[in-house]
PDB file of N, CA and C in Angstrom:
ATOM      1  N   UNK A   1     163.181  43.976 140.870  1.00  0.00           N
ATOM      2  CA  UNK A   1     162.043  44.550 141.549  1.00  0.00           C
ATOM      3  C   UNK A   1     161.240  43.463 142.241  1.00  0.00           C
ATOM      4  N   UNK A   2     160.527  43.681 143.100  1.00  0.00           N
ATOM      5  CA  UNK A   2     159.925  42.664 144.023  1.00  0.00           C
ATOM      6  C   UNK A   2     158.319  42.846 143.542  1.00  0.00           C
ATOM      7  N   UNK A   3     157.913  41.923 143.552  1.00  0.00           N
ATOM      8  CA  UNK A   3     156.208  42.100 142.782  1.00  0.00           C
ATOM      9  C   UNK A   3     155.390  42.425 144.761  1.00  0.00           C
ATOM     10  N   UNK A   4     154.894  43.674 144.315  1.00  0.00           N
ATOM     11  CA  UNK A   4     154.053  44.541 145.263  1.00  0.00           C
ATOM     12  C   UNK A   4     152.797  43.860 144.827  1.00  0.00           C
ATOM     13  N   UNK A   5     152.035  43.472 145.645  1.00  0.00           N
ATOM     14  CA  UNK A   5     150.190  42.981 145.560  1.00  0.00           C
ATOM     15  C   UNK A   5     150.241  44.452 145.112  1.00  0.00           C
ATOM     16  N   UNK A   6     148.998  44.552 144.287  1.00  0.00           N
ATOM     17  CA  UNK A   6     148.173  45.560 143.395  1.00  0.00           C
ATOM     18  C   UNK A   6     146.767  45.761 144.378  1.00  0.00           C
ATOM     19  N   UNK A   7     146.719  46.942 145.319  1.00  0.00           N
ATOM     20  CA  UNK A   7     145.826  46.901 145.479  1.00  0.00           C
ATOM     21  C   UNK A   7     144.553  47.566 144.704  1.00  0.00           C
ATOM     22  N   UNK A   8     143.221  46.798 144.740  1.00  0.00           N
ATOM     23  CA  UNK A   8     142.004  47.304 143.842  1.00  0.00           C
ATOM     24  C   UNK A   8     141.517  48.587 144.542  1.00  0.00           C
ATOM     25  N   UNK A   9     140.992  49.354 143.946  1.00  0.00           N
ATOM     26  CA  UNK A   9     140.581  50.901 143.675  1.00  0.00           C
ATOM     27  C   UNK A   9     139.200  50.828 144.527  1.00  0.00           C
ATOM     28  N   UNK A  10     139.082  51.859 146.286  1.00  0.00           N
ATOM     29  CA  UNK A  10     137.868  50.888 146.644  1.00  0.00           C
ATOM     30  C   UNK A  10     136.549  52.422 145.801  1.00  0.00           C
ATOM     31  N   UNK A  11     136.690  52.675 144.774  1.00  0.00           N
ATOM     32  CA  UNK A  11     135.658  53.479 143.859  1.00  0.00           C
ATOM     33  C   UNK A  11     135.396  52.796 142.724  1.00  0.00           C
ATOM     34  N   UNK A  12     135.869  51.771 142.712  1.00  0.00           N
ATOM     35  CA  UNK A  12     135.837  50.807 141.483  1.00  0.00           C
ATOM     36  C   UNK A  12     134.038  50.713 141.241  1.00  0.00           C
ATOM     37  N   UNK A  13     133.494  49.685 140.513  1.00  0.00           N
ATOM     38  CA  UNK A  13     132.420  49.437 140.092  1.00  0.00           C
ATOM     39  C   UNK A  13     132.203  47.822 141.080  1.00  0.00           C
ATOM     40  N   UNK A  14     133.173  47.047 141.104  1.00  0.00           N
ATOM     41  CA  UNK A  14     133.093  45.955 141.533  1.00  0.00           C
ATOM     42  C   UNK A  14     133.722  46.218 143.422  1.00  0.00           C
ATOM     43  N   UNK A  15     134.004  47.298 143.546  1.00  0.00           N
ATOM     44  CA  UNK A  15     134.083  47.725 144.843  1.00  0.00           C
ATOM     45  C   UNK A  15     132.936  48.054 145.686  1.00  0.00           C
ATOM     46  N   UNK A  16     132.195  49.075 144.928  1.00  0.00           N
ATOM     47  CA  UNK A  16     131.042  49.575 144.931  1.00  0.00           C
ATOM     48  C   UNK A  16     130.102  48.026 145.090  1.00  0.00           C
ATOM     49  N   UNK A  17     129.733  46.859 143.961  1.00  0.00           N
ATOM     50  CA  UNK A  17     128.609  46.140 144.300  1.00  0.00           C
ATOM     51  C   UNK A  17     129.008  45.629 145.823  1.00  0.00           C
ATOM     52  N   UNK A  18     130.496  44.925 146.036  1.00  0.00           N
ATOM     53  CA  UNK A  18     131.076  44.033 147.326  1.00  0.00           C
ATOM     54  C   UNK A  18     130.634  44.810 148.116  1.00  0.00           C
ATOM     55  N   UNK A  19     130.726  46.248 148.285  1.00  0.00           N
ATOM     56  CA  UNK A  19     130.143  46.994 149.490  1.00  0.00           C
ATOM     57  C   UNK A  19     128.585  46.996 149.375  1.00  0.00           C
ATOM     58  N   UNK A  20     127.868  46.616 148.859  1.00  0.00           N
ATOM     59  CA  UNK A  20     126.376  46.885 148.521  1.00  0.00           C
ATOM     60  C   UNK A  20     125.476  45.429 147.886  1.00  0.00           C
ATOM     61  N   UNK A  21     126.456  44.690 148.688  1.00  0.00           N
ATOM     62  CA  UNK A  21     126.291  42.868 147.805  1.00  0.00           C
ATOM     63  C   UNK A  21     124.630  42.700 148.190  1.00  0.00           C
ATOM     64  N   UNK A  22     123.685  43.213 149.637  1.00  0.00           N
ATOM     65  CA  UNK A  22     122.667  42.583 149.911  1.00  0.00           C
ATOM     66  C   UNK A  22     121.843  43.221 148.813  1.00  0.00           C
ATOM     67  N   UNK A  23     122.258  44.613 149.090  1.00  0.00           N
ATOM     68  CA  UNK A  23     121.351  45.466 148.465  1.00  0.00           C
ATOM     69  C   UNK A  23     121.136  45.448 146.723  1.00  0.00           C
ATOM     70  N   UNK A  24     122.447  45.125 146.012  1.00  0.00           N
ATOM     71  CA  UNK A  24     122.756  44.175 144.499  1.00  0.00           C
ATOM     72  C   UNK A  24     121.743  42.949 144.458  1.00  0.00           C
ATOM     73  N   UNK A  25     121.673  42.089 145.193  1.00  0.00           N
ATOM     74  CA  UNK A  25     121.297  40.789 144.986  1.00  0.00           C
ATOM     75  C   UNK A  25     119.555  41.024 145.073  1.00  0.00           C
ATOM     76  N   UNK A  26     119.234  41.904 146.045  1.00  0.00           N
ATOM     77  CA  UNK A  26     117.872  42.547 146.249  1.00  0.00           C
ATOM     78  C   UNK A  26     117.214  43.011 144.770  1.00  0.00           C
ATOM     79  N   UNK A  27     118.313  43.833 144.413  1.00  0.00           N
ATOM     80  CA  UNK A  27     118.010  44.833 143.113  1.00  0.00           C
ATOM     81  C   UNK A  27     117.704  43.255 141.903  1.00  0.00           C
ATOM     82  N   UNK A  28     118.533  42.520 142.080  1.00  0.00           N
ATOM     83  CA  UNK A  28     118.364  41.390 140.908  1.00  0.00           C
ATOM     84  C   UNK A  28     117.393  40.845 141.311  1.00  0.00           C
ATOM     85  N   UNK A  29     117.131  39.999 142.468  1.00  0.00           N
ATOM     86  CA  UNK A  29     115.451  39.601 142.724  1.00  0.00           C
ATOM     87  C   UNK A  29     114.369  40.270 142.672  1.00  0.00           C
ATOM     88  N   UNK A  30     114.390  41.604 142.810  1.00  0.00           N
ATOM     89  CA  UNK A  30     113.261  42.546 142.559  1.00  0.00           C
ATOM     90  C   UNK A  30     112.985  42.577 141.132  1.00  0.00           C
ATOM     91  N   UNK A  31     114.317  42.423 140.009  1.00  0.00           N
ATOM     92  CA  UNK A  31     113.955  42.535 138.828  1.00  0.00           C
ATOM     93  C   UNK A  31     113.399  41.186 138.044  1.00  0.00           C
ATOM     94  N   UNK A  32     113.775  40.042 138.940  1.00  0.00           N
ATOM     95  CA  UNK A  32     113.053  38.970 138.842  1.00  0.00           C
ATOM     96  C   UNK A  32     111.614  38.764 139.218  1.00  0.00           C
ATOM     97  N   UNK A  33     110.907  39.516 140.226  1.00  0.00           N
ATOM     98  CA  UNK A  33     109.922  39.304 140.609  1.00  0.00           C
ATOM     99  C   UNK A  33     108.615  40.362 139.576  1.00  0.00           C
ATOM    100  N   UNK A  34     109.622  41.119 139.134  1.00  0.00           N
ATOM    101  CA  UNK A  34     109.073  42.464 138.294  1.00  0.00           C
ATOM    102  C   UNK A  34     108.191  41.189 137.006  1.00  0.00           C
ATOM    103  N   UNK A  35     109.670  40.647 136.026  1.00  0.00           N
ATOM    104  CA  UNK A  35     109.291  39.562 135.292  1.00  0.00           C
ATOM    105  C   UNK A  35     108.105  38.910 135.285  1.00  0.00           C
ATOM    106  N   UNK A  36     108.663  38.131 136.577  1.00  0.00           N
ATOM    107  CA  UNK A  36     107.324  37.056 136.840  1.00  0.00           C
ATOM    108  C   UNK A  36     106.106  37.906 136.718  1.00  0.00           C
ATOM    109  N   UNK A  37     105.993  38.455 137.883  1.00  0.00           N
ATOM    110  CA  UNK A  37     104.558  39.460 137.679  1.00  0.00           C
ATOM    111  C   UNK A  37     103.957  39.899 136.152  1.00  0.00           C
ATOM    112  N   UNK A  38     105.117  40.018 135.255  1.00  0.00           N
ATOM    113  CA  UNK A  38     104.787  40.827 134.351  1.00  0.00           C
ATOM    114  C   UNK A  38     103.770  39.110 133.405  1.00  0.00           C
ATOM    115  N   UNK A  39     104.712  38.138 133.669  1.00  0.00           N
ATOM    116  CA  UNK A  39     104.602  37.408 132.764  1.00  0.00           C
ATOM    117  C   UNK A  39     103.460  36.345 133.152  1.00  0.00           C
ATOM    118  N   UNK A  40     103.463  36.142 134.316  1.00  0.00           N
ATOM    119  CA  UNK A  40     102.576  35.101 135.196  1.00  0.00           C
ATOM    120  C   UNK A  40     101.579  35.996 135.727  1.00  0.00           C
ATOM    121  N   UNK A  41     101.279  36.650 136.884  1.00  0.00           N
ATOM    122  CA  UNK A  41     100.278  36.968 137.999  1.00  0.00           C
ATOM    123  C   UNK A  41     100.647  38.263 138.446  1.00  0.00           C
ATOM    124  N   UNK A  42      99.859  38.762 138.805  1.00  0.00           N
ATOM    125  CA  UNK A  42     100.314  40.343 139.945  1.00  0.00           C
ATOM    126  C   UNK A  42     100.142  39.365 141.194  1.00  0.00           C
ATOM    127  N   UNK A  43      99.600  39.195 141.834  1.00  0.00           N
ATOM    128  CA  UNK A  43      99.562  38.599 143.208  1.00  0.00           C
ATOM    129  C   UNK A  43     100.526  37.701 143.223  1.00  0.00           C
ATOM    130  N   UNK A  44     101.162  36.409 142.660  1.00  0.00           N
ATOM    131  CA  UNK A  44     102.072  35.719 142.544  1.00  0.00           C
ATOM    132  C   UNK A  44     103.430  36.811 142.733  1.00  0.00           C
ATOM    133  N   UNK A  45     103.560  37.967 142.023  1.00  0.00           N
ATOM    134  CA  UNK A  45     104.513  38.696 142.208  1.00  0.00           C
ATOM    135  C   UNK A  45     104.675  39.602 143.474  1.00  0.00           C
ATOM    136  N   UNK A  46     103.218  39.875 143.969  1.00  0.00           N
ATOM    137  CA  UNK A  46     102.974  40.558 145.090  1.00  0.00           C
ATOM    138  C   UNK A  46     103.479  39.712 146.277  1.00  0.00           C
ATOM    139  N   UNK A  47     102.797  38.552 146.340  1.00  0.00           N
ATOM    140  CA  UNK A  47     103.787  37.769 147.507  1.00  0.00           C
ATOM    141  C   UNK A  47     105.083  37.262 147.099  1.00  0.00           C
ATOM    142  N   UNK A  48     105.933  37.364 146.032  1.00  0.00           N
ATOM    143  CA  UNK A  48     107.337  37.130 146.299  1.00  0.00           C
ATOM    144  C   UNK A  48     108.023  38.251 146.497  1.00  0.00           C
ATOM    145  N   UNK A  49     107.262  39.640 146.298  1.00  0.00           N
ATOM    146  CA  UNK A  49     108.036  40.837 147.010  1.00  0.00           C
ATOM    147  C   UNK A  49     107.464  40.893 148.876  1.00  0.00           C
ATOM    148  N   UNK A  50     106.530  40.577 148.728  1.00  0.00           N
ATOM    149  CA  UNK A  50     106.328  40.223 150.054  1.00  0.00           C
ATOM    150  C   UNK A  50     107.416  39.307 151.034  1.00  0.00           C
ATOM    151  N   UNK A  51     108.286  38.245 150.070  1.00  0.00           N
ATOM    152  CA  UNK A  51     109.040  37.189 151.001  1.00  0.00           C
ATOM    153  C   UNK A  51     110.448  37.958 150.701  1.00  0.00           C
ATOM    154  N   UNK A  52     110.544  38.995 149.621  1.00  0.00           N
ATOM    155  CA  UNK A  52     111.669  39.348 149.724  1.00  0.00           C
ATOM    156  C   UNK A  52     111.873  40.348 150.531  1.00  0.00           C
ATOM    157  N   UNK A  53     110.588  41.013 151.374  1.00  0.00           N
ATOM    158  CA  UNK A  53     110.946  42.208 151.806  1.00  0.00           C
ATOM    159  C   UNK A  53     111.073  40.842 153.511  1.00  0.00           C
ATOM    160  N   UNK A  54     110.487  40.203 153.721  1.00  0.00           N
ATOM    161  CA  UNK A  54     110.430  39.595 154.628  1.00  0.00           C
ATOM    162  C   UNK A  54     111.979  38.888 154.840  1.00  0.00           C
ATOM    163  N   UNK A  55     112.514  38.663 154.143  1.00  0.00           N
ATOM    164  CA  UNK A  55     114.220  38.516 154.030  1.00  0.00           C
ATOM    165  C   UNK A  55     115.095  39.084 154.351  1.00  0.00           C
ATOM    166  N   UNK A  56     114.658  40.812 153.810  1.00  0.00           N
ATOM    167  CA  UNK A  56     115.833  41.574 153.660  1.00  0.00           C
ATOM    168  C   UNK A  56     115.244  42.154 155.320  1.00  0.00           C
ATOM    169  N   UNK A  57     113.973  41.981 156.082  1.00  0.00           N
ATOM    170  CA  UNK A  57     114.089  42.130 157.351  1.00  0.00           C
ATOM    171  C   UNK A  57     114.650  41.515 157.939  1.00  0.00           C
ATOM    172  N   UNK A  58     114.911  40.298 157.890  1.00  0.00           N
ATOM    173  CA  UNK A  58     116.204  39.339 158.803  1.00  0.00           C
ATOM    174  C   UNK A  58     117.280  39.465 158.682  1.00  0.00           C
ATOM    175  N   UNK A  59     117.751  39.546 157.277  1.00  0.00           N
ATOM    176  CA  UNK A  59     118.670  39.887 157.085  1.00  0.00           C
ATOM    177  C   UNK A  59     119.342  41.493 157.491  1.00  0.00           C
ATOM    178  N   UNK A  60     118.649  42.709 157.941  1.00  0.00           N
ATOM    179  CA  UNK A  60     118.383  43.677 158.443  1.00  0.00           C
ATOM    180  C   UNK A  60     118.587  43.495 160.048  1.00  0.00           C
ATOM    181  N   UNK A  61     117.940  42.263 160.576  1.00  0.00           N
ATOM    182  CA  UNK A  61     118.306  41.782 161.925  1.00  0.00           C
ATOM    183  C   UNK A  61     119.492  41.462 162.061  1.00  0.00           C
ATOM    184  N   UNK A  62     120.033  40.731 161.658  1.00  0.00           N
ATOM    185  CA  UNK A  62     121.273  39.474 162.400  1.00  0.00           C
ATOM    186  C   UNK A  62     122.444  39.964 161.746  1.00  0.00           C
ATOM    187  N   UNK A  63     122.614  40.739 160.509  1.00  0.00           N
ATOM    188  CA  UNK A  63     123.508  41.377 160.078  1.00  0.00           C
ATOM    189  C   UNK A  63     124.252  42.462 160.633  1.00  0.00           C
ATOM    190  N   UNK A  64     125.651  42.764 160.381  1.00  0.00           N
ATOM    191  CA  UNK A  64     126.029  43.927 160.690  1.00  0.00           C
ATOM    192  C   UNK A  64     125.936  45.091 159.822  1.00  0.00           C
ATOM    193  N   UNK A  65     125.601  46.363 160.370  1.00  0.00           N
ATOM    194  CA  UNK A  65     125.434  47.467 159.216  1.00  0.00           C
ATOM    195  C   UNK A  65     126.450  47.943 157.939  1.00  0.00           C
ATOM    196  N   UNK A  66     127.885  47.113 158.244  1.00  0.00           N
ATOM    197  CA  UNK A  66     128.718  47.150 157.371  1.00  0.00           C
ATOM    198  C   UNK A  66     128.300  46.102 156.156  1.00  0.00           C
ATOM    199  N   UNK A  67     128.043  44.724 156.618  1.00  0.00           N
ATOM    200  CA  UNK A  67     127.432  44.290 155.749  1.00  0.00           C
ATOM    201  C   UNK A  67     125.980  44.411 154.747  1.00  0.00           C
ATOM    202  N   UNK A  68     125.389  44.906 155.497  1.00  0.00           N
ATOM    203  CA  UNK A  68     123.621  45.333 154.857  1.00  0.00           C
ATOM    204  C   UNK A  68     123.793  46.372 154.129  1.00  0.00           C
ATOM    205  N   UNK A  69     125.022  47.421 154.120  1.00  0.00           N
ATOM    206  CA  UNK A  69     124.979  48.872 153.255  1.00  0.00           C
ATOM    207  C   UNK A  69     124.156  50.022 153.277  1.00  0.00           C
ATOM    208  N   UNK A  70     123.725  50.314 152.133  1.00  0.00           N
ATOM    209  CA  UNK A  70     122.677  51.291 152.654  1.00  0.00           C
ATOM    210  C   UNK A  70     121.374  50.510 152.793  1.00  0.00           C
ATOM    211  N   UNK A  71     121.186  49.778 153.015  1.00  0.00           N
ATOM    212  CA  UNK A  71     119.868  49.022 153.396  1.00  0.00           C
ATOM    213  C   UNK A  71     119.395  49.298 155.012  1.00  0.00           C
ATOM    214  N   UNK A  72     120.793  49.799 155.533  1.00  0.00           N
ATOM    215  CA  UNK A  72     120.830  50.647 156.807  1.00  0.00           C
ATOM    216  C   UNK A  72     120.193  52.082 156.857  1.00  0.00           C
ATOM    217  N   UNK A  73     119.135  52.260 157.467  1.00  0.00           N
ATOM    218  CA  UNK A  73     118.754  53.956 157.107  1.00  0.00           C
ATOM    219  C   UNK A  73     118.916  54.141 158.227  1.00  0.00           C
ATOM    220  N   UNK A  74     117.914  53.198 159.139  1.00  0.00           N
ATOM    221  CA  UNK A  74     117.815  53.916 160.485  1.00  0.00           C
ATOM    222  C   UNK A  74     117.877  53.396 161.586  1.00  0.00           C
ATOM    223  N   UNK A  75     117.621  53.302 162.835  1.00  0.00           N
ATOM    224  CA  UNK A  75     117.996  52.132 163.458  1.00  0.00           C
ATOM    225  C   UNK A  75     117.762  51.085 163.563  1.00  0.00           C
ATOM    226  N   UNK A  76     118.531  50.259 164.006  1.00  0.00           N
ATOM    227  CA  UNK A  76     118.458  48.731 163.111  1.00  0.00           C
ATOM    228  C   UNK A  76     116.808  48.321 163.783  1.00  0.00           C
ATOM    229  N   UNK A  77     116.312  48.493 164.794  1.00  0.00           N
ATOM    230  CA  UNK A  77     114.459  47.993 165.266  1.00  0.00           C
ATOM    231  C   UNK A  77     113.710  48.488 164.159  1.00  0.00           C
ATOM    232  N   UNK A  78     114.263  50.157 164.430  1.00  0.00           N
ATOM    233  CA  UNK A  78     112.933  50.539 163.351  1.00  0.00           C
ATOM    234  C   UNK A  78     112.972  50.003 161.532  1.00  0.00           C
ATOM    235  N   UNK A  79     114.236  49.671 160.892  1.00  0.00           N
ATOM    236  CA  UNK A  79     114.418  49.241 159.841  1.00  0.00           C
ATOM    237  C   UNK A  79     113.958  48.149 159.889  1.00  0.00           C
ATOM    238  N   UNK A  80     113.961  46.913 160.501  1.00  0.00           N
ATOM    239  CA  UNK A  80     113.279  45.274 160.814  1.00  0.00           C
ATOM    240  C   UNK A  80     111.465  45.532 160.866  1.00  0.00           C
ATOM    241  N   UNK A  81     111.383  46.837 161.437  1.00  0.00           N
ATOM    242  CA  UNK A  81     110.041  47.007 162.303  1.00  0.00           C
ATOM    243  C   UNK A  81     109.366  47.334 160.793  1.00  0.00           C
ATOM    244  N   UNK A  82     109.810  48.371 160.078  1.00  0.00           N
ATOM    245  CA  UNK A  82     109.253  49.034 158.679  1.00  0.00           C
ATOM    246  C   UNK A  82     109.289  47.624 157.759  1.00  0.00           C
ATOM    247  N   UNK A  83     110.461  46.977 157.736  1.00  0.00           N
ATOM    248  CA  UNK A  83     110.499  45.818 156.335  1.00  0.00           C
ATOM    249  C   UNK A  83     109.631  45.072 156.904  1.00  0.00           C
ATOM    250  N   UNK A  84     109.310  44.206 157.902  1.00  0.00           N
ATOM    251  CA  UNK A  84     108.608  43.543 158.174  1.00  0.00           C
ATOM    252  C   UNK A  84     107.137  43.482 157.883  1.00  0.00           C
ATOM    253  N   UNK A  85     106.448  44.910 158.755  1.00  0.00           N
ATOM    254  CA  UNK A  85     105.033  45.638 158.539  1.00  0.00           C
ATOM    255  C   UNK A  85     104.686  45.732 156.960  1.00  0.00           C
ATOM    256  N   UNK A  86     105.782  46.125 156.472  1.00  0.00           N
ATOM    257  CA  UNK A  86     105.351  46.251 154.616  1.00  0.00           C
ATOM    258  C   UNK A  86     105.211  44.934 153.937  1.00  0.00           C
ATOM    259  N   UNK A  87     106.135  43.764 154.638  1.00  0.00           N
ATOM    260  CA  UNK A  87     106.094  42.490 154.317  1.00  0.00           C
ATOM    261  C   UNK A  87     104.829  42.159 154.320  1.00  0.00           C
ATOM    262  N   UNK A  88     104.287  41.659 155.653  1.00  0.00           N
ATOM    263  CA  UNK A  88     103.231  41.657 156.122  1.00  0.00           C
ATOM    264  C   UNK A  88     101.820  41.953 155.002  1.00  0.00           C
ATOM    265  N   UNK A  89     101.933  43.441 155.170  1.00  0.00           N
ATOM    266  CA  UNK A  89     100.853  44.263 154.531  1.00  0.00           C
ATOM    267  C   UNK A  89     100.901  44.048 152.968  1.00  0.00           C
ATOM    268  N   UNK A  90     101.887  43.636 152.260  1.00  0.00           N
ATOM    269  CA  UNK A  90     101.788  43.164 151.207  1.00  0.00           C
ATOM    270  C   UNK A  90     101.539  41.887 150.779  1.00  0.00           C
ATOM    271  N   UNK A  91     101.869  40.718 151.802  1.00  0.00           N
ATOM    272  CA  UNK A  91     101.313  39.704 151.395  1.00  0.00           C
ATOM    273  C   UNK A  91      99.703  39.432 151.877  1.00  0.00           C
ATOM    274  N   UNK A  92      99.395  40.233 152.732  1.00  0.00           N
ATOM    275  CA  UNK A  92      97.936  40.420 152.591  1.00  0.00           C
ATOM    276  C   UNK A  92      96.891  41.113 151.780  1.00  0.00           C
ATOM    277  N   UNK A  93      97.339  42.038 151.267  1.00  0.00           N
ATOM    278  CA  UNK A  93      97.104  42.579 149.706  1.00  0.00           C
ATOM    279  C   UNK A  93      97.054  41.783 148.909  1.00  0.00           C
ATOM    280  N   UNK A  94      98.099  41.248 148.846  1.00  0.00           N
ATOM    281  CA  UNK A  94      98.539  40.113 147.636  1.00  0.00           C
ATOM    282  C   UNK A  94      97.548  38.624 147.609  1.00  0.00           C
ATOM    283  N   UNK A  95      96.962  38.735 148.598  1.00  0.00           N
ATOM    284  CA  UNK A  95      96.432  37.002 148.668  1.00  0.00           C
ATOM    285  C   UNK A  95      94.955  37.490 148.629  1.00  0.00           C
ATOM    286  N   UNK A  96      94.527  38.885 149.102  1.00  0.00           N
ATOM    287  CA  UNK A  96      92.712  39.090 149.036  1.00  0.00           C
ATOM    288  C   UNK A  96      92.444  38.495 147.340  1.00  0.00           C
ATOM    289  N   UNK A  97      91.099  38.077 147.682  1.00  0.00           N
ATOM    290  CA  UNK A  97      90.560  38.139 145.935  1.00  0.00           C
ATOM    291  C   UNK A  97      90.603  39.332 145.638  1.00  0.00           C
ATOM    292  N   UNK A  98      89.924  39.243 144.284  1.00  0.00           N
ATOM    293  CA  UNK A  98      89.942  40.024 143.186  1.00  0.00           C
ATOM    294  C   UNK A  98      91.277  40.901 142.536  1.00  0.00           C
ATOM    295  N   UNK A  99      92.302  40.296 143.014  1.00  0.00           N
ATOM    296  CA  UNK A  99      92.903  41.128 142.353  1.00  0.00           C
ATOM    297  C   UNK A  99      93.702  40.992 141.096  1.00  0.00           C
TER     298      UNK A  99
END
């Protein structure tokens, strides 16, 4: 018999993250920033979701929609235009006193 490559199952679990790698790595820094916040500062946590949403807008830019996953909703301006504005608006939240 001749050894056939095995191809992987694309419903797998590890199929599933490779197709969804930005949006995985997002989910793990968000749960990192959750931490910090919890453990250090709310505002300290407020602006590193602020730089992550400011990321996943560039990355939203220069990417192709095959690569970004569902991080794709809508068209690629207005998706850059929304992550950005929330970026924005959260690290200005995040830096007023009192909070």
């Amino acid at each position: 018999m001749r050894n056939v490559p095995q191809r992987h199952s694309p419903f797998s679990f590890a199929a599933a993250v490779r197709r969804q790698a930005v949006l995985t790595a997002a989910l793990c820094a968000l749960g990192g920033v959750v931490v910090l916040g919890a453990v250090f500062s709310a505002a300290a946590a407020g602006l590193l979701l602020a730089v992550l949403l400011g990321v996943l807008g560039i990355l939203r830019a220069v990417l192709p929609v095959r690569a970004v996953g569902a991080l794709a909703v809508r068209s690629r301006g207005l998706d850059v235009a929304v992550l950005l504005v929330l970026a924005i608006s959260l690290a200005v939240l995040s830096s007023s006193p009192n909070l």
